[in-house]
Protein backbone atom coordinates (compact mmCIF):
# COMPACT_ATOMS: atom_id res chain seq x y z
CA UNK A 1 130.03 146.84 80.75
CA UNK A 2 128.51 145.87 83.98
CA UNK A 3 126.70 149.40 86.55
CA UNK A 4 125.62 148.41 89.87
CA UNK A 5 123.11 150.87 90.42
CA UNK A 6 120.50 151.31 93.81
CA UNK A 7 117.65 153.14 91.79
CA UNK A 8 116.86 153.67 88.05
CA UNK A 9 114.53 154.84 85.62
CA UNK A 10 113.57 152.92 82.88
CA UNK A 11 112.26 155.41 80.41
CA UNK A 12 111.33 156.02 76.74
CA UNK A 13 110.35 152.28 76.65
CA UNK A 14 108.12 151.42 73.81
CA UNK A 15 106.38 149.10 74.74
CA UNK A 16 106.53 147.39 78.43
CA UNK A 17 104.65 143.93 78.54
CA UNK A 18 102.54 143.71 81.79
CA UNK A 19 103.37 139.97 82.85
CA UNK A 20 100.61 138.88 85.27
CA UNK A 21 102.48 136.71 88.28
CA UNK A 22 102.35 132.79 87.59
CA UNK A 23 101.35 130.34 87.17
CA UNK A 24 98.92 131.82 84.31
CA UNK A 25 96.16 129.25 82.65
CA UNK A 26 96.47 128.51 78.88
CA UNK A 27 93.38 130.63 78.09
CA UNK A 28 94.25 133.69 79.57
CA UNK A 29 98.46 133.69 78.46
CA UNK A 30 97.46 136.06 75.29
CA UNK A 31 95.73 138.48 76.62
CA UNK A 32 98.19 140.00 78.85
CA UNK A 33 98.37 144.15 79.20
CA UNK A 34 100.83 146.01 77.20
CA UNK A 35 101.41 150.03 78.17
CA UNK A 36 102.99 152.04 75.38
CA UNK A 37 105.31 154.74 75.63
CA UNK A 38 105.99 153.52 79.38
CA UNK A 39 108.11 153.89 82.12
CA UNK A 40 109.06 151.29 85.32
CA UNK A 41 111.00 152.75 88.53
CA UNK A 42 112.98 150.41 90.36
CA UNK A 43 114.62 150.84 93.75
CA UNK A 44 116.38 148.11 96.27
CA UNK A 45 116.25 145.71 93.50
CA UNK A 46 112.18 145.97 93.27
CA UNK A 47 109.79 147.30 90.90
CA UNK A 48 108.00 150.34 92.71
CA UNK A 49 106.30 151.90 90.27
CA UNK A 50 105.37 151.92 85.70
CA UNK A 51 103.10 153.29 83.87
CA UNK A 52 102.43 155.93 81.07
CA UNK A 53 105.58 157.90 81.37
CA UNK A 54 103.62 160.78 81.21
CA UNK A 55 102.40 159.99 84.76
CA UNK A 56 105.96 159.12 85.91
CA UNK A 57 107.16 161.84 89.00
CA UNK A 58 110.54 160.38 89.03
CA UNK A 59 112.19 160.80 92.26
CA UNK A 60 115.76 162.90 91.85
CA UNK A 61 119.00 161.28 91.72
CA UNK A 62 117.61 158.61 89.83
CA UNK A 63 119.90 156.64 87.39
CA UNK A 64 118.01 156.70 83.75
CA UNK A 65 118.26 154.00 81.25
CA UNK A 66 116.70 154.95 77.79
CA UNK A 67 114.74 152.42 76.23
CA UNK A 68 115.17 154.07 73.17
CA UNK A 69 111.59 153.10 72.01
CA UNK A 70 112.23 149.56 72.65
CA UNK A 71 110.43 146.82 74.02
CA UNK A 72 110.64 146.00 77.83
CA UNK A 73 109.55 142.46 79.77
CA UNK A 74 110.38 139.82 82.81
CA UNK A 75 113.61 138.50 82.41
CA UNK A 76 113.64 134.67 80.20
CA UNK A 77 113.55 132.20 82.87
CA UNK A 78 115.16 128.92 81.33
CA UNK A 79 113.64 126.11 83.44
CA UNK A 80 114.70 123.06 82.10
CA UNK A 81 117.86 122.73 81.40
CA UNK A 82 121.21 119.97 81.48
CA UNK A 83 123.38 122.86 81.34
CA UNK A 84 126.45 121.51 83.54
CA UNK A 85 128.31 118.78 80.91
CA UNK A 86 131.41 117.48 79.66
CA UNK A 87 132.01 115.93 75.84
CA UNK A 88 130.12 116.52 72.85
CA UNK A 89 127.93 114.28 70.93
CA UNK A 90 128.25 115.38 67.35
CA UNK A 91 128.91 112.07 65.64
CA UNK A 92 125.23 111.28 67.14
CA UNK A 93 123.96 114.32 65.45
CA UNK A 94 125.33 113.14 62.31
CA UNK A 95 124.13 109.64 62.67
CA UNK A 96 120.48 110.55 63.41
CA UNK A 97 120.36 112.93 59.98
CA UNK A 98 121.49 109.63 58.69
CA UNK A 99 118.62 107.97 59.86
CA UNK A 100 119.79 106.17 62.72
CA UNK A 101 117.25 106.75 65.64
CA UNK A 102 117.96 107.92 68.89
CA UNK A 103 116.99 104.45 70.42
CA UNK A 104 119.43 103.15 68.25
CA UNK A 105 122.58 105.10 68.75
CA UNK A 106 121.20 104.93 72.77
CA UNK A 107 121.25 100.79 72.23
CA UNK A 108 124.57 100.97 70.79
CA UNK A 109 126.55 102.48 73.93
CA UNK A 110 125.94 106.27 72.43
CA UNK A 111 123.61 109.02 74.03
CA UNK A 112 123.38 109.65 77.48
CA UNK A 113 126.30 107.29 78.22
CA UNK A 114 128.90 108.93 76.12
CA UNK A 115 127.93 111.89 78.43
CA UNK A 116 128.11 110.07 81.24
CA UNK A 117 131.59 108.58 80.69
CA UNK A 118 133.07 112.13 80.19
CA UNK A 119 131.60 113.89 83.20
CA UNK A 120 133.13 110.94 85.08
CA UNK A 121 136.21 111.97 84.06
CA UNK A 122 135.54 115.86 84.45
CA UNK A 123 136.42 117.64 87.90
CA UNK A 124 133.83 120.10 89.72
CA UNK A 125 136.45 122.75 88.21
CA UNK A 126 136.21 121.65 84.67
CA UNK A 127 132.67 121.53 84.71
CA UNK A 128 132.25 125.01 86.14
CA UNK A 129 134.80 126.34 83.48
CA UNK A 130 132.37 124.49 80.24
CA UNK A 131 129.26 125.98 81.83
CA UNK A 132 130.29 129.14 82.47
CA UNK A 133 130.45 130.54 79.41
CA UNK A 134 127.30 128.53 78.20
CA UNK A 135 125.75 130.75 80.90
CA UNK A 136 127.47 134.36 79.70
CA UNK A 137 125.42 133.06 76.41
CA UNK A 138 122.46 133.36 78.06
CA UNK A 139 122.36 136.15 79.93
CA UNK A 140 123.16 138.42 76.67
CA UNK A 141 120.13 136.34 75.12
CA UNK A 142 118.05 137.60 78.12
CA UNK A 143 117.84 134.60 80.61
CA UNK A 144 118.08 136.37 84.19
CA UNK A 145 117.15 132.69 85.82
CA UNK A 146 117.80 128.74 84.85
CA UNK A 147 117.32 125.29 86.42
CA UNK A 148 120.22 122.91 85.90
CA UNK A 149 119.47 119.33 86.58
CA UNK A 150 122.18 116.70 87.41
CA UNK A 151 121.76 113.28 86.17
CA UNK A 152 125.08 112.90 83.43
CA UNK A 153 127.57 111.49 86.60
CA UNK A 154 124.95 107.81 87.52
CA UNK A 155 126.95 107.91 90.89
CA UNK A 156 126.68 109.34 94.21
CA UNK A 157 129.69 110.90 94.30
CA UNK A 158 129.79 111.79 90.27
CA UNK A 159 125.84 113.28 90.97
CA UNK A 160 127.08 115.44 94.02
CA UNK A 161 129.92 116.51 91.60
CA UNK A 162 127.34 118.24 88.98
CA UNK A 163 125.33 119.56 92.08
CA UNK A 164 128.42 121.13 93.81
CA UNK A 165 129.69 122.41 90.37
CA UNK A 166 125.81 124.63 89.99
CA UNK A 167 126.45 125.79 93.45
CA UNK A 168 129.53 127.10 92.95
CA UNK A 169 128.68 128.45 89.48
CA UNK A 170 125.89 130.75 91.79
CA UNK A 171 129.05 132.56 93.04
CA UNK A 172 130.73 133.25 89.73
CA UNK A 173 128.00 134.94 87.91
CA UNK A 174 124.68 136.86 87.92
CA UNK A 175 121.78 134.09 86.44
CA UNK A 176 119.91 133.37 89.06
CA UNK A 177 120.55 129.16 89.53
CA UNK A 178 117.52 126.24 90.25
CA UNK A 179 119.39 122.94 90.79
CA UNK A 180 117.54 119.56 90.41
CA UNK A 181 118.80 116.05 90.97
CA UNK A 182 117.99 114.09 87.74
CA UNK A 183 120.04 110.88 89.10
CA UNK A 184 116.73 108.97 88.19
CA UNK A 185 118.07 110.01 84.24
CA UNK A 186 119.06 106.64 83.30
CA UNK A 187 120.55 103.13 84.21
CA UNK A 188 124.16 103.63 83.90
CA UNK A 189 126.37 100.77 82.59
CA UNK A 190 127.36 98.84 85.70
CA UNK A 191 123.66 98.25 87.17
CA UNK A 192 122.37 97.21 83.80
CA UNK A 193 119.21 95.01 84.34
CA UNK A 194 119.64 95.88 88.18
CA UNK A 195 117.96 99.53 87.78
CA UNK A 196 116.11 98.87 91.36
CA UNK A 197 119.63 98.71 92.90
CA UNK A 198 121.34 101.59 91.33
CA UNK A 199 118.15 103.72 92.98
CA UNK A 200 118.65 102.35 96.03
CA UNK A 201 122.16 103.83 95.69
CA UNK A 202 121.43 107.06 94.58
CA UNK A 203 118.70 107.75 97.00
CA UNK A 204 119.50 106.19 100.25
CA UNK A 205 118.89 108.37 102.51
CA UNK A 206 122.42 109.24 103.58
CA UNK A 207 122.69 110.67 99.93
CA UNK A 208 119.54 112.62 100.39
CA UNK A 209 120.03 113.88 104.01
CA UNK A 210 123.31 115.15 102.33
CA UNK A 211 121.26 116.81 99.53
CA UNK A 212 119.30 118.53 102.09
CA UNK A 213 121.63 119.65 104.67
CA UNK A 214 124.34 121.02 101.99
CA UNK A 215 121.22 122.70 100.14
CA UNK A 216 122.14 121.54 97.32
CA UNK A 217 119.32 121.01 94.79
CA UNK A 218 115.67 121.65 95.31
CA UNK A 219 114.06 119.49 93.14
CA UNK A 220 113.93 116.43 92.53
CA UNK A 221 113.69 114.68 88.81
CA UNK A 222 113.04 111.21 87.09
CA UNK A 223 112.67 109.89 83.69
CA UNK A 224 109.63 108.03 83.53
CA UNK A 225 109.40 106.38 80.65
CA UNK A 226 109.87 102.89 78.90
CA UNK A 227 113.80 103.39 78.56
CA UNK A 228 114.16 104.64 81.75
CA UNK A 229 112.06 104.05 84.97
CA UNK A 230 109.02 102.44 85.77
CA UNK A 231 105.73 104.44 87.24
CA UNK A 232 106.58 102.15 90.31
CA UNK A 233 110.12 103.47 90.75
CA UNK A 234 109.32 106.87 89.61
CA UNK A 235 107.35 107.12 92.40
CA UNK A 236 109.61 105.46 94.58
CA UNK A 237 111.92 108.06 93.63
CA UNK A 238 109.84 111.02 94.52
CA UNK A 239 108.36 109.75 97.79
CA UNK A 240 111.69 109.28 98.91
CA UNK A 241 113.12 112.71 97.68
CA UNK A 242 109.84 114.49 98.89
CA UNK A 243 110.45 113.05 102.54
CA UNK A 244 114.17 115.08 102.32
CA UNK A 245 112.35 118.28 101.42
CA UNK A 246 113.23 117.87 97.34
CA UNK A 247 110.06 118.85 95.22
CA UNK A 248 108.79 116.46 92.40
CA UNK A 249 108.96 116.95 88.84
CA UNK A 250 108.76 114.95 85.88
CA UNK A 251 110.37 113.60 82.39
CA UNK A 252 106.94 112.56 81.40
CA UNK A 253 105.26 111.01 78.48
CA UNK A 254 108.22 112.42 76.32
CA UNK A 255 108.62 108.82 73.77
CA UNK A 256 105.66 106.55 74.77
CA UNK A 257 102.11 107.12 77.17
CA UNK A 258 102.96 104.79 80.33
CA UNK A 259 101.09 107.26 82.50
CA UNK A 260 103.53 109.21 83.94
CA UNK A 261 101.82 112.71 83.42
CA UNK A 262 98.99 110.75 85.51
CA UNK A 263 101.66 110.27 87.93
CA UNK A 264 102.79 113.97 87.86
CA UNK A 265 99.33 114.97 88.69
CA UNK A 266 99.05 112.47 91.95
CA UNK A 267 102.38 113.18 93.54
CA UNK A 268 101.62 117.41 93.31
CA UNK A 269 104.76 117.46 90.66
CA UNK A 270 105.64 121.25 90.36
CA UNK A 271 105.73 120.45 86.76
CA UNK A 272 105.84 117.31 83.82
CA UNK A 273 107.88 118.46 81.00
CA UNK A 274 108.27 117.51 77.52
CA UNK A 275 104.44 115.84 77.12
CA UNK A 276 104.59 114.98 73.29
CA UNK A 277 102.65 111.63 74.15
CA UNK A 278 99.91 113.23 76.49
CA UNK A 279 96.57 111.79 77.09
CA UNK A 280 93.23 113.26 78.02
CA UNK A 281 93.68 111.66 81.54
CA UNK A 282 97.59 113.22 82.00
CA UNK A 283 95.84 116.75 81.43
CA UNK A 284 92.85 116.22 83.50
CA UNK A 285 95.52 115.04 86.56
CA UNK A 286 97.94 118.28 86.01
CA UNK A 287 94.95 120.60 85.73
CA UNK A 288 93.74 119.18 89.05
CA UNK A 289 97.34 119.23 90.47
CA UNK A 290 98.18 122.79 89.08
CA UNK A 291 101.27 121.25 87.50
CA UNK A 292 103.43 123.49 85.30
CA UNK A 293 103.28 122.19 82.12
CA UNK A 294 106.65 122.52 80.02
CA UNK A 295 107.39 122.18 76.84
CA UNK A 296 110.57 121.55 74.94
CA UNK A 297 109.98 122.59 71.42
CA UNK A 298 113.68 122.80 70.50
CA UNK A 299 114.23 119.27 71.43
CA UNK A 300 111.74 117.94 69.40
CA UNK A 301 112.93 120.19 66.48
CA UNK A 302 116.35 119.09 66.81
CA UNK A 303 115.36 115.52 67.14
CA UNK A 304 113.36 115.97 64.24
CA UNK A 305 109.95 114.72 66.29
CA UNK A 306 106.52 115.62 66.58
CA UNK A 307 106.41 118.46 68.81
CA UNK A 308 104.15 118.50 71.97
CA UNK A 309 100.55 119.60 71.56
CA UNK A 310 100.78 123.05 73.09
CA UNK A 311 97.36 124.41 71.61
CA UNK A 312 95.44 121.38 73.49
CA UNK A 313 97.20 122.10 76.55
CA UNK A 314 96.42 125.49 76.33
CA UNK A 315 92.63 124.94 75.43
CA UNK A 316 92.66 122.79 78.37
CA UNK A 317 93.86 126.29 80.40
CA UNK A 318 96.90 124.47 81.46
CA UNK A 319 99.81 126.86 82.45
CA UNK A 320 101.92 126.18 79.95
CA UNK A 321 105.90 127.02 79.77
CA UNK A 322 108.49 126.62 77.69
CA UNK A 323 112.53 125.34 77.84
CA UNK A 324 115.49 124.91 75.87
CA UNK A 325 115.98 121.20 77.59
CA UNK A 326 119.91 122.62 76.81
CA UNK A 327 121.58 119.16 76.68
CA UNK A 328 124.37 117.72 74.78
CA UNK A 329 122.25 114.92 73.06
CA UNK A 330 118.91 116.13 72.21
CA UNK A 331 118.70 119.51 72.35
CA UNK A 332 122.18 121.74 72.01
CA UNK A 333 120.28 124.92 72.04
CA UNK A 334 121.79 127.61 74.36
CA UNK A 335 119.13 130.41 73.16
CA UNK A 336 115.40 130.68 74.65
CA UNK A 337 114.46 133.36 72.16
CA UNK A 338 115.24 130.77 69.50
CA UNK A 339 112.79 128.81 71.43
CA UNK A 340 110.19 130.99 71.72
CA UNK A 341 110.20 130.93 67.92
CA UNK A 342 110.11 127.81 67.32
CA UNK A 343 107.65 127.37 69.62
CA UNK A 344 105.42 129.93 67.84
CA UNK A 345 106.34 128.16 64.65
CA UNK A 346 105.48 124.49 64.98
CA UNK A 347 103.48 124.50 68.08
CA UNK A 348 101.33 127.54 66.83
CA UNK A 349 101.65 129.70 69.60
CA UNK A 350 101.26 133.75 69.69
CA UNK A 351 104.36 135.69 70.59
CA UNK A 352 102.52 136.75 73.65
CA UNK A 353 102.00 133.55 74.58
CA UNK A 354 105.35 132.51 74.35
CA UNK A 355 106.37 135.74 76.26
CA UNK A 356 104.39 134.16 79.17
CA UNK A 357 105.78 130.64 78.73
CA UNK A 358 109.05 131.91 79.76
CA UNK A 359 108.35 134.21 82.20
CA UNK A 360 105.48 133.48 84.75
CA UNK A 361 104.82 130.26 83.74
CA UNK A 362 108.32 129.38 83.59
CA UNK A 363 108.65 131.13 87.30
CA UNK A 364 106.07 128.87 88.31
CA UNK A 365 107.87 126.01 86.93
CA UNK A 366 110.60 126.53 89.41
CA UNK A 367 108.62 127.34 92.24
CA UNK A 368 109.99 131.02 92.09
CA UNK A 369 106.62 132.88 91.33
CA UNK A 370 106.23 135.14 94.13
CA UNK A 371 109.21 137.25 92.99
CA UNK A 372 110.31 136.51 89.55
CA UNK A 373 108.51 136.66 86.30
CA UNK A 374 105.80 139.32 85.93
CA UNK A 375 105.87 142.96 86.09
CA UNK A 376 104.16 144.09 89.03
CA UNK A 377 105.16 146.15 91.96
CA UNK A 378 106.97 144.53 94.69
CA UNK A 379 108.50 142.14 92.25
CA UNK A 380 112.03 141.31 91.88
CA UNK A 381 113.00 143.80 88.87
CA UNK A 382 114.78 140.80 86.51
CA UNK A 383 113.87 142.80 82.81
CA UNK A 384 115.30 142.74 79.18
CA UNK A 385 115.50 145.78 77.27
CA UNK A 386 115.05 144.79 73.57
CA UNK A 387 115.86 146.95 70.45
CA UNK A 388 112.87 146.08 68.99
CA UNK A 389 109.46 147.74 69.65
CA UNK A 390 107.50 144.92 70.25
CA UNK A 391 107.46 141.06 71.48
CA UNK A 392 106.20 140.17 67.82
CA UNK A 393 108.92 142.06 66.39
CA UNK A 394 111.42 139.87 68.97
CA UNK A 395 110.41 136.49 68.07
CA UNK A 396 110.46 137.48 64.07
CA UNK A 397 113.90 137.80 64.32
CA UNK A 398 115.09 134.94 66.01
CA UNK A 399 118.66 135.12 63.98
CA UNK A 400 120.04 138.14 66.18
CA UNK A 401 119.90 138.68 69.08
CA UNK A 402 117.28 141.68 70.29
CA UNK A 403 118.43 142.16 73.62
CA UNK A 404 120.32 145.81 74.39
CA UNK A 405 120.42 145.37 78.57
CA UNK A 406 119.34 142.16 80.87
CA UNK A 407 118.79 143.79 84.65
CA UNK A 408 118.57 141.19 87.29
CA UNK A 409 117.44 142.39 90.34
CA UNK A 410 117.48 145.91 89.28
CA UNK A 411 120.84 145.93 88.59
CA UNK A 412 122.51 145.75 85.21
CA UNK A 413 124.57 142.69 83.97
CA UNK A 414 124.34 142.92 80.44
CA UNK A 415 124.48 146.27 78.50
CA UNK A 416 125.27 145.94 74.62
CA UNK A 417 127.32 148.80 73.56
CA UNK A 418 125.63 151.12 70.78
CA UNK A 419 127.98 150.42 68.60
CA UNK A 420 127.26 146.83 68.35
CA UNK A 421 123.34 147.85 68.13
């Protein structure tokens, strides 16, 4: 059941987590302010007041929701993610429990080109209708926002396909939408050994001017790396995005160290994400940068990898977030709470912590700080209601789903019904 509503009271909430605003350094993301037995007022889509709910004068005519004891924080912001995609990769999945590699199947005409082939096929419609209910998914996990990157079509017009089909997605349902272009993902088919000229394709600047006037991505992306593209051409890449208004970020130092978190720190990336190969130099450029780093926990795990090494970015008092990376090869993960666990499980850290990587850090991540991610008043009022008292509680469970109502800009768009509690 869906309420628009103009004002509410959250009340009876057991625990409300006091998100600072992002991006928040690696030292300080566990020690963040927690207010029991609270209370937050929301009006025009804006927190305006929490606290104690024994200091809460709640104005009359209020709409009440009752926390019923349980836990209340930002709504997840998901902000990496290859949401929009056509085909499934299964037989892969199979092959690497096998022992095939993912370099292997990827060598072999598998991986990202088996993805490619079907979007090619796929319509702006069909896409829509296979992400849609990936996004419904989310939402009842708690996910108010999420980036979707193109970089599956390897054409102009296929890229501009996966970019239209996010825009239109915006108008069909409440997440909040972040679109990248990702055609820097890989060197399809047709220009292999010519990778120089497929770029040239994909970002000449009619393509970008297009990008730009039609609004539609923000960001721009590029897998740096061995397999991929060269330090050179990544930053080829971004200079040439940057000059059309698109923002940098960064694949970076996911398989082997070529530098690229370096190169994340030099161009001003927003952020670097995945980072399993890091160097001392990579954090000492983000930390000078204020780059975002973001983890992907679920991809490694999935993969069957090392994970990144979140507790020496974190010592390093790196903002740190954390992603599903939500793609049909590596990572077919639709739920960020599953993440947060498994990010507290193999990259050791806190449930707090993990809180924060997917709320104000994530925010940052996506360049949507000012508003989204943090409790504070004049904030947008994107919150999850949980059933559980506290975020510990939430991230101990991560086979059910915690979350009883997902508000997104103070109005509700996901209510569970008691009966299903």
């Amino acid at each position: 059941m869906i309420r628009r509503i103009r004002m509410v009271v959250i009340r009876n909430i057991g625990e409300l987590v006091v998100v600072p605003p992002g991006p928040v350094g690696g030292r300080s993301m566990r020690t963040v302010d927690r207010i029991p037995s609270a209370a937050v007022v929301i009006d025009e889509g804006r927190i305006v007041w929490f606290g104690p709910e024994a200091d809460l004068n709640a104005p009359s005519g209020c709409e009440s929701i009752d926390a019923r004891g349980g836990c209340v924080a930002p709504g997840l912001i998901d902000c990496h993610t290859h949401t929009v995609f056509a085909g499934t990769r299964e037989a892969e999945f199979v092959q690497r429990i096998e022992g095939t590699s993912y370099a292997q199947i990827a060598q072999a005409g598998g991986g990202i080109r088996v993805t490619v082939d079907a979007v090619r096929r796929a319509s702006v419609e069909d896409l829509v209708e296979l992400a849609l209910p990936r996004l419904a998914r989310m939402l009842h996990n708690g996910v108010t926002t999420v980036e979707i990157k193109s970089g599956y079509g390897l054409t102009v017009a296929d890229e501009i396909k996966m970019l239209e089909a996010v825009r239109r997605l915006r108008t069909l349902q409440p997440i909040e939408l972040v679109a990248t272009y990702l055609a820097a993902h890989t060197t399809p088919a047709e220009f292999d050994g010519r990778s120089d000229a497929y770029l040239d394709t994909v970002f000449d600047d009619k393509v970008l001017a297009r990008i730009r006037d039609e609004e539609l991505a923000e960001f721009c992306d590029v897998f740096c790396e061995t397999t991929a593209f060269t330090i050179e051409q990544s930053r080829r890449v971004l200079a040439a995005a940057k000059r059309f208004g698109l923002r940098a970020k960064l694949h970076a130092d996911q398989i082997t160290q070529i530098g690229a978190s370096v190169l994340a720190g030099e161009v001003g990336a927003t952020s670097a994400d995945h980072l399993e190969k890091i160097d001392d130099a990579g954090i000492a450029a983000m930390k000078r940068a204020r780059c975002v780093a973001v983890l992907l926990p679920a991809c490694s795990w999935f993969l069957g990898v090392a994970q990144p090494p979140a507790r020496r970015l974190l010592d390093a008092d790196l903002p740190v977030a954390v992603a599903t990376d939500y793609n049909p090869g590596s990572s077919m993960v639709e739920s960020l709470p599953l993440v947060m666990a498994i990010a507290c499980t193999q990259m050791r850290m806190t449930p707090i912590e993990a809180v924060v990587a997917v709320t104000a850090n994530a925010a940052a991540a996506v360049s949507r700080h000012d508003r989204l991610g943090a409790v504070r008043v004049g904030m947008q009022a994107d919150l999850v209601v949980l059933d559980v008292p506290t975020v510990e509680r939430w991230v101990y469970e991560p086979g059910r789903n915690c979350v009883r109502n997902v508000l997104k800009g103070g109005r509700v768009e996901h209510e569970r019904e008691r009966s299903n509690d």
